[in-house]
C-alpha atoms as a PDB file:
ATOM      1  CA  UNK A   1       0.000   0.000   0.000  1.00  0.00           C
ATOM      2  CA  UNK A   2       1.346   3.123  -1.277  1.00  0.00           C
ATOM      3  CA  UNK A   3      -0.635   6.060   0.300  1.00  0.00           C
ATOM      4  CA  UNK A   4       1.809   8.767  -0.441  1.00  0.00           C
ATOM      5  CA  UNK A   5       1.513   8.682  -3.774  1.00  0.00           C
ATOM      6  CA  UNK A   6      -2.547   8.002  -3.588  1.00  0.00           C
ATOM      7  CA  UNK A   7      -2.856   4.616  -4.654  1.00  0.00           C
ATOM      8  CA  UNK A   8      -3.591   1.420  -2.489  1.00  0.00           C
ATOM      9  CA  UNK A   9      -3.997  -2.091  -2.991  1.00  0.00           C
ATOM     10  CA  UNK A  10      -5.181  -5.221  -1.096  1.00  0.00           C
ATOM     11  CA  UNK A  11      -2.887  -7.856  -0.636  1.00  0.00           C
ATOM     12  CA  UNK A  12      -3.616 -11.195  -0.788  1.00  0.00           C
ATOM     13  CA  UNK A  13      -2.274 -13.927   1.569  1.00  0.00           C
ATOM     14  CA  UNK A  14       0.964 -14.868  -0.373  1.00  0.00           C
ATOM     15  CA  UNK A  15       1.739 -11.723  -1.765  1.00  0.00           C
ATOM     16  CA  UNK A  16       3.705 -10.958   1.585  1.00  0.00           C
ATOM     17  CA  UNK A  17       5.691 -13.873   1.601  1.00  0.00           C
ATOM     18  CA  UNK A  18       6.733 -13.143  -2.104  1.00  0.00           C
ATOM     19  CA  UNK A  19       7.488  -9.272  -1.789  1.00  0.00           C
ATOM     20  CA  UNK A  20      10.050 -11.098   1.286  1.00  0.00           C
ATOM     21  CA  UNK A  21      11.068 -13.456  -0.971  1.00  0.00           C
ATOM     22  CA  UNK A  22      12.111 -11.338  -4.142  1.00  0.00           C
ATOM     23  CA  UNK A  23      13.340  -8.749  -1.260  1.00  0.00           C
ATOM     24  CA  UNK A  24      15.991 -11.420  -0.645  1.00  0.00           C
ATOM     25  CA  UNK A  25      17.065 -12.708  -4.121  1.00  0.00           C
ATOM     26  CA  UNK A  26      17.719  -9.158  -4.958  1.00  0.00           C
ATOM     27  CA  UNK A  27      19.881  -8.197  -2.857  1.00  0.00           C
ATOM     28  CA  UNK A  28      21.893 -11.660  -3.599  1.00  0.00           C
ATOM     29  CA  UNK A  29      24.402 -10.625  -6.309  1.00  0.00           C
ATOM     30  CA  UNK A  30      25.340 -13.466  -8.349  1.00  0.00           C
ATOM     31  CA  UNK A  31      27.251 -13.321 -11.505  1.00  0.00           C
ATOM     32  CA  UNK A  32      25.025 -14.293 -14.376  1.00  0.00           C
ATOM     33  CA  UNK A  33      26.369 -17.532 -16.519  1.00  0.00           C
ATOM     34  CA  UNK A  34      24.305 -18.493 -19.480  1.00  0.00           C
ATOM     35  CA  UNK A  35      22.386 -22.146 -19.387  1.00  0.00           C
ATOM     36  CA  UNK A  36      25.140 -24.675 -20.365  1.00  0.00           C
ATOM     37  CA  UNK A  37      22.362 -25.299 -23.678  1.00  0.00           C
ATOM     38  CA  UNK A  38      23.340 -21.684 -24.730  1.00  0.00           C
ATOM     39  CA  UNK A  39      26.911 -22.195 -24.886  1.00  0.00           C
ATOM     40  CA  UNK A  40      27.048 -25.282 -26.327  1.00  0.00           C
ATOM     41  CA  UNK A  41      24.863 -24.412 -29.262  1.00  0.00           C
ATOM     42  CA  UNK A  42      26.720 -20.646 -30.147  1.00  0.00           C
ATOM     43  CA  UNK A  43      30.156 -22.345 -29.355  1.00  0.00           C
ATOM     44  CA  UNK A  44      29.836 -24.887 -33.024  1.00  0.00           C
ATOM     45  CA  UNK A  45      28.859 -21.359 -34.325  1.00  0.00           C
ATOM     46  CA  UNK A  46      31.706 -20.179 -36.737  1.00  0.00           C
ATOM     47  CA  UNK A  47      32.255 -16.382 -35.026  1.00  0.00           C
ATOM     48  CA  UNK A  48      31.352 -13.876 -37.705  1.00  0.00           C
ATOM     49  CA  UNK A  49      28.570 -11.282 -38.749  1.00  0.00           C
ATOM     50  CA  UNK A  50      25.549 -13.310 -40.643  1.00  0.00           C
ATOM     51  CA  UNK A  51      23.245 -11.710 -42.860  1.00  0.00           C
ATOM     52  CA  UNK A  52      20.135 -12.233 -45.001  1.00  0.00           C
ATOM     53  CA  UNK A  53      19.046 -16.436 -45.052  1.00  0.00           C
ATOM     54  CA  UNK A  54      22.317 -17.728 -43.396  1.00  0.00           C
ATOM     55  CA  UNK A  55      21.265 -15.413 -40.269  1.00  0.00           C
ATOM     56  CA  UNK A  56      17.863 -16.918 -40.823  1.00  0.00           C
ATOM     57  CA  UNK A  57      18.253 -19.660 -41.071  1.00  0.00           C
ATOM     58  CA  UNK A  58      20.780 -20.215 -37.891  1.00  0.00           C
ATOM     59  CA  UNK A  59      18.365 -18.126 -35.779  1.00  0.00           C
ATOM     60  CA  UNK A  60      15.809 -20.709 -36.378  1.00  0.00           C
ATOM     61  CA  UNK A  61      17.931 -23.782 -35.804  1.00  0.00           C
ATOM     62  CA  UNK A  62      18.556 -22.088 -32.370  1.00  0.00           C
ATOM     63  CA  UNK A  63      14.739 -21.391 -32.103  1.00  0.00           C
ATOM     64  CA  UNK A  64      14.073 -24.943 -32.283  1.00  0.00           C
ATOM     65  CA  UNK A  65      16.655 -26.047 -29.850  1.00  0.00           C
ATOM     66  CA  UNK A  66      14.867 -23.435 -27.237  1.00  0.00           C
ATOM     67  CA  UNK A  67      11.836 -24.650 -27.907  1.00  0.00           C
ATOM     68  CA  UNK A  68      12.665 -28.195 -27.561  1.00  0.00           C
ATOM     69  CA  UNK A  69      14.243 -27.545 -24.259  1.00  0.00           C
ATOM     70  CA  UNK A  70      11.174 -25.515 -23.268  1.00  0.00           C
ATOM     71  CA  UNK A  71       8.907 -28.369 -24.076  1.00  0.00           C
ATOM     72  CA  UNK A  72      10.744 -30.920 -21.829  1.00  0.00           C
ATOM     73  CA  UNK A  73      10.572 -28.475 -19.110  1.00  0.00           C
ATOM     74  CA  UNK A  74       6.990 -27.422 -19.511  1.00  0.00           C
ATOM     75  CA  UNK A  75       5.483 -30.714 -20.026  1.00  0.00           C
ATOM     76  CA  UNK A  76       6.996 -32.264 -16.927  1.00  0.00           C
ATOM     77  CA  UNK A  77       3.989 -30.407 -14.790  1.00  0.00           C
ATOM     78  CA  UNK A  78       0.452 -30.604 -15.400  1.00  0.00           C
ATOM     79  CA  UNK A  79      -1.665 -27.875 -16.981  1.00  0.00           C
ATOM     80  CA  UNK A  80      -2.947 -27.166 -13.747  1.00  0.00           C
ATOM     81  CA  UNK A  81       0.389 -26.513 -11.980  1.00  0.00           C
ATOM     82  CA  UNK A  82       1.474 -23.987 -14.802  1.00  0.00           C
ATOM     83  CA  UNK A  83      -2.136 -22.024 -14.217  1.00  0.00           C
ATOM     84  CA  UNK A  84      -1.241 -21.814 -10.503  1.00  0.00           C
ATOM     85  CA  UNK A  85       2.084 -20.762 -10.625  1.00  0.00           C
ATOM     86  CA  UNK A  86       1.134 -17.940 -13.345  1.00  0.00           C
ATOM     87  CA  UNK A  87      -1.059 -16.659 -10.787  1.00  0.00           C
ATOM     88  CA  UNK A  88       0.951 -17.092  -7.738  1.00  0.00           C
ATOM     89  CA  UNK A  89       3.891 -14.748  -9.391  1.00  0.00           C
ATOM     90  CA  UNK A  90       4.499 -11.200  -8.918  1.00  0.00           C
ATOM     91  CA  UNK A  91       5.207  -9.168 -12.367  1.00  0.00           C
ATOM     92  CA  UNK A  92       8.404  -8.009 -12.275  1.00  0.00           C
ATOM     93  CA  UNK A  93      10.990  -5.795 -14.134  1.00  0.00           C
ATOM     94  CA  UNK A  94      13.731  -8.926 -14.802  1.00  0.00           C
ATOM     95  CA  UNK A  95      17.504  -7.933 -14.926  1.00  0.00           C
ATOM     96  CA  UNK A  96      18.963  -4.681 -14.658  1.00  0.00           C
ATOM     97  CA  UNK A  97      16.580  -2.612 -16.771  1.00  0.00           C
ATOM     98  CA  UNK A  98      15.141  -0.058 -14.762  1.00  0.00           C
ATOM     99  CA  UNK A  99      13.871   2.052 -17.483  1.00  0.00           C
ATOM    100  CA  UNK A 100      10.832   4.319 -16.444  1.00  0.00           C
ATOM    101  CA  UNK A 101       8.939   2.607 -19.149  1.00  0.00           C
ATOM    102  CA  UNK A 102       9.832  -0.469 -18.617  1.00  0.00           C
ATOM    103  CA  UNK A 103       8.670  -0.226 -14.995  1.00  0.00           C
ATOM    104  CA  UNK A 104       5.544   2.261 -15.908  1.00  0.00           C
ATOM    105  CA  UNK A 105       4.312  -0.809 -18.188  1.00  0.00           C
ATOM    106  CA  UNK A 106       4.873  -3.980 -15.818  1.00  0.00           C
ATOM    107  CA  UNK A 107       3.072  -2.059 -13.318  1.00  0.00           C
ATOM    108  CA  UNK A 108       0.220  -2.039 -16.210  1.00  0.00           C
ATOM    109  CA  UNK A 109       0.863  -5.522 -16.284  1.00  0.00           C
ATOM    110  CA  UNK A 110       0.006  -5.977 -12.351  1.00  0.00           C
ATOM    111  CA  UNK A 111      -3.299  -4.184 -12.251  1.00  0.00           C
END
């Protein structure tokens, strides 16, 4: 609740537990490293600047590597758990971009 600026909310019963809880892992630092997936895919990559098809056509390879990988993950829980846990999450500006609009529109995103 925000009364300063004029606005309130009501919080449900969780939503305490998770403004504690991303309180914490924010204030963890931790060097990011990307998934081990990642690297192995860009590192049979060929360094160099890809244009036109060739760019294309390697973005997509990648494409369907994520989305394989994003398939065994998501189909290990039911449809039911995935409906729960997209309602049990706070939105949340991700990362280190802080941008006013970036924050002005996940706060959209929350009402």
């Amino acid at each position: 609740m925000n009364t300063e600026e004029g606005s309130f909310g009501i919080l449900e019963g969780y939503q305490p537990l998770f403004f504690k809880l991303h309180e914490v892992l924010h204030k963890e630092e931790k060097q990011y490293y990307p998934p081990q997936k990642r690297t192995d895919f860009w590192n049979v990559v060929f360094p160099g600047i890809y244009k036109g098809n060739k760019a294309q056509e390697l973005l997509d390879t990648y494409l369907v590597e994520i989305e394989k990988e994003l398939k065994k993950e998501i189909s290990e829980h039911s449809l039911f758990y995935w409906l729960h846990v997209y309602r049990r999450i706070a939105p949340e500006v991700s990362g280190p971009q802080k941008d006013r609009a970036t924050v002005l529109f996940v706060d959209l995103i929350r009402i």
